[in-house]
Protein backbone atom coordinates (compact mmCIF):
# COMPACT_ATOMS: atom_id res chain seq x y z
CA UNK A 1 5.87 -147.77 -1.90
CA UNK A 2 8.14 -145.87 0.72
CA UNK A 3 10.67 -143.65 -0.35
CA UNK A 4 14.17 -144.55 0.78
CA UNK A 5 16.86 -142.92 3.06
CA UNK A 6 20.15 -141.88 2.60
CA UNK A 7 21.44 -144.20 5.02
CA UNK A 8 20.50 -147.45 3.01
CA UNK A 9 21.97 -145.97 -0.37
CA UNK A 10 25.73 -146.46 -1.01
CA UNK A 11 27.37 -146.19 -4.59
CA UNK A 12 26.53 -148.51 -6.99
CA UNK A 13 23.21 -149.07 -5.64
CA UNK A 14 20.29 -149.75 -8.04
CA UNK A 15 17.46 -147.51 -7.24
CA UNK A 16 14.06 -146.19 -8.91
CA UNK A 17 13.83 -142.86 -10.03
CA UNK A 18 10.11 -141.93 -10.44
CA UNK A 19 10.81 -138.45 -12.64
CA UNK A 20 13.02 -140.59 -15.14
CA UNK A 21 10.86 -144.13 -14.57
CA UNK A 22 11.97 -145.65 -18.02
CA UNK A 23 14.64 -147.88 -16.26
CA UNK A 24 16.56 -148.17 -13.56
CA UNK A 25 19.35 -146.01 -12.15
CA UNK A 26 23.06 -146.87 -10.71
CA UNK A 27 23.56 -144.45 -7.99
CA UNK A 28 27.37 -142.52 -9.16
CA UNK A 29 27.38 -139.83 -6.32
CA UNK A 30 26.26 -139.21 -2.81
CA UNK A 31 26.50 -136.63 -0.16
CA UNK A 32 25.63 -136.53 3.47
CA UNK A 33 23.06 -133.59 2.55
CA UNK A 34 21.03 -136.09 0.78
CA UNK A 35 21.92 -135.40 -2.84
CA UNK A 36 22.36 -138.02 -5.08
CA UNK A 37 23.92 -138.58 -8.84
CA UNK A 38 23.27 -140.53 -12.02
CA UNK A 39 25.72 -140.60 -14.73
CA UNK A 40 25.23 -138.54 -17.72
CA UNK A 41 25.00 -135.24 -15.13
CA UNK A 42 21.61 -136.03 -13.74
CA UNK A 43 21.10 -135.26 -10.17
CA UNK A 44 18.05 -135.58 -7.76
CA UNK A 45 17.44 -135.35 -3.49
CA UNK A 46 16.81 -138.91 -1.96
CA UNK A 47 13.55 -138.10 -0.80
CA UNK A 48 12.77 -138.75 -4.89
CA UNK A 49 13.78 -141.94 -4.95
CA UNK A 50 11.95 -145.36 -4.40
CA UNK A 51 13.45 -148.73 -4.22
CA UNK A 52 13.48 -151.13 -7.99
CA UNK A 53 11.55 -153.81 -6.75
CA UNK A 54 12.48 -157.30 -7.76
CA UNK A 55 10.60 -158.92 -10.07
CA UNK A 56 10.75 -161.19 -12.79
CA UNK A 57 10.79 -158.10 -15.17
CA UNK A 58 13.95 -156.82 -13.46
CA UNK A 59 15.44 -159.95 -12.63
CA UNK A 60 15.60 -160.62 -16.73
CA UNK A 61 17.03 -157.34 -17.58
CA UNK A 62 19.67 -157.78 -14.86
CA UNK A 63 20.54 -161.61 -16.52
CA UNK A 64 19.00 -163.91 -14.30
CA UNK A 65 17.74 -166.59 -16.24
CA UNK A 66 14.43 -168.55 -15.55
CA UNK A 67 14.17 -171.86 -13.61
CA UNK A 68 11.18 -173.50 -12.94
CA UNK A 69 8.19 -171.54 -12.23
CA UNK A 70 8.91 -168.25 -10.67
CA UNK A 71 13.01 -169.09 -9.91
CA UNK A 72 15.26 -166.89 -11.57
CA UNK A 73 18.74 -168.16 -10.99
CA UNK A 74 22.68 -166.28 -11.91
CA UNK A 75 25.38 -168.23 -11.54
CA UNK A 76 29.38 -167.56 -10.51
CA UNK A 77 31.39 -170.44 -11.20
CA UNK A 78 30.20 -172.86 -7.93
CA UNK A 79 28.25 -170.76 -6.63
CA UNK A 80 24.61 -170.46 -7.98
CA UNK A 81 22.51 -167.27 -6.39
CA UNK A 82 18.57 -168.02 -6.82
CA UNK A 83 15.98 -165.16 -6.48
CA UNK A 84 12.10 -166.93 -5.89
CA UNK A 85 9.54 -164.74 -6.76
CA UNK A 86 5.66 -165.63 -5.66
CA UNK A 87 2.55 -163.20 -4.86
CA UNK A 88 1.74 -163.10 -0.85
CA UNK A 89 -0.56 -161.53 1.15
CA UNK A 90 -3.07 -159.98 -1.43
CA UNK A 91 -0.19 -159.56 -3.97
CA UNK A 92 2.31 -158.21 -1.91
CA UNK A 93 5.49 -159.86 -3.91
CA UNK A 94 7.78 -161.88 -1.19
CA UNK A 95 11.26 -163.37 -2.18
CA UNK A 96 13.37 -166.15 -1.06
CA UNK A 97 17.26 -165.54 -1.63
CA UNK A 98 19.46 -168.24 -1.81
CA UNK A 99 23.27 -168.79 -2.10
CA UNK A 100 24.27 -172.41 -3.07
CA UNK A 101 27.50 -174.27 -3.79
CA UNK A 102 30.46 -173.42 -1.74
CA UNK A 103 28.05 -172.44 0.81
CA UNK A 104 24.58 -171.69 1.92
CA UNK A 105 22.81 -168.24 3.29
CA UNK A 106 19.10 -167.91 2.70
CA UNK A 107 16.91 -164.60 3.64
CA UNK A 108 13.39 -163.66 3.51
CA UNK A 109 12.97 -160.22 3.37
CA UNK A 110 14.28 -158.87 0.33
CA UNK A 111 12.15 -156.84 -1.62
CA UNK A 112 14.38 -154.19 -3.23
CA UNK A 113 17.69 -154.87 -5.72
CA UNK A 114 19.77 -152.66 -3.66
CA UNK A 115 18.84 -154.73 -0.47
CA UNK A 116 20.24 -157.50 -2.45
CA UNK A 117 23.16 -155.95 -3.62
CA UNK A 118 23.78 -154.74 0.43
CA UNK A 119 22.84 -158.42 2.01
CA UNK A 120 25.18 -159.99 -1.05
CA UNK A 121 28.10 -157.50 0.58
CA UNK A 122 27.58 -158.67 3.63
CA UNK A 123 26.79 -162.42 3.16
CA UNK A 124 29.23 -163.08 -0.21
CA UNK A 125 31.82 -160.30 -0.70
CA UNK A 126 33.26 -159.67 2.43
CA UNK A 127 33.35 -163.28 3.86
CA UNK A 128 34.48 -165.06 0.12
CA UNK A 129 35.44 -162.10 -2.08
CA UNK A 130 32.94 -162.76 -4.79
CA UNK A 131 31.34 -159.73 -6.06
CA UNK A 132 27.68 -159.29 -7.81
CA UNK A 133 28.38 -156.54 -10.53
CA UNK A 134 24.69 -156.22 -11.29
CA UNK A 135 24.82 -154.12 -14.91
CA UNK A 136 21.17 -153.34 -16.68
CA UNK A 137 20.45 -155.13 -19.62
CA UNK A 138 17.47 -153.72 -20.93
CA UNK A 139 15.97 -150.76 -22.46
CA UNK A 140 16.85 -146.93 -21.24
CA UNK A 141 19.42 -145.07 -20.05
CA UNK A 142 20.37 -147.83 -17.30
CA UNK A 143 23.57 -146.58 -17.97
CA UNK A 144 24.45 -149.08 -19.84
């Protein structure tokens, strides 16, 4: 797994923070040095951090809900977003993202939450004004 760079991280970004691995983290604070913050004080360079990968683990946690098979599905009002999660190329997880309802965007390469959270930006917020407030629903800090 390759460790990520500063200019793919933006606040609010859900990341994976191997030193403090028992869930995920909601990036607070960055700098153009490379240092990054948590809540709760915590602080670490960006050269620490990995991307959460999606999976249906995370997808749960974040409140997807299952659909058939290996869909995981969150709806907002009319429009349904649907994350499909199936082992490729010697296991290599690949997803399908899909946007249905008022309109349709679909993407292939989205292997990391905060990829989704940047590509929903881009595809969903700016152009409609619908945001995804992704919060952690699980166990650990998560800042919950």
């Amino acid at each position: 797994m390759r460790h990520l760079e500063l200019k793919e991280l933006f606040i609010g970004a859900w990341v994976q923070w191997p030193a403090e691995a028992s869930a995920p983290w909601s990036i607070d604070y960055l700098d153009g040095e490379g240092s990054i913050g948590f809540g709760h004080g915590k602080y670490c360079k960006v050269e620490e951090l990995l991307g959460l990968p999606i999976n249906a683990d995370v997808l749960r946690h974040f409140g997807f809900t299952q659909g058939r098979g290996d869909v995981w599905v969150m709806e907002f009002g009319d429009i349904r977003l649907t994350v499909s999660v199936r082992p490729m190329r010697g296991g290599l997880p690949c997803r399908r993202v899909a946007i249905s309802g008022r309109f349709s965007c679909w993407n292939e390469e989205i292997r990391h939450v905060h990829e989704l959270q940047r590509w929903w930006v881009d595809k969903v917020l700016l152009p409609y004004g619908l945001s995804l407030d992704l919060k952690w629903k699980g166990n650990g800090h998560g800042q919950e």
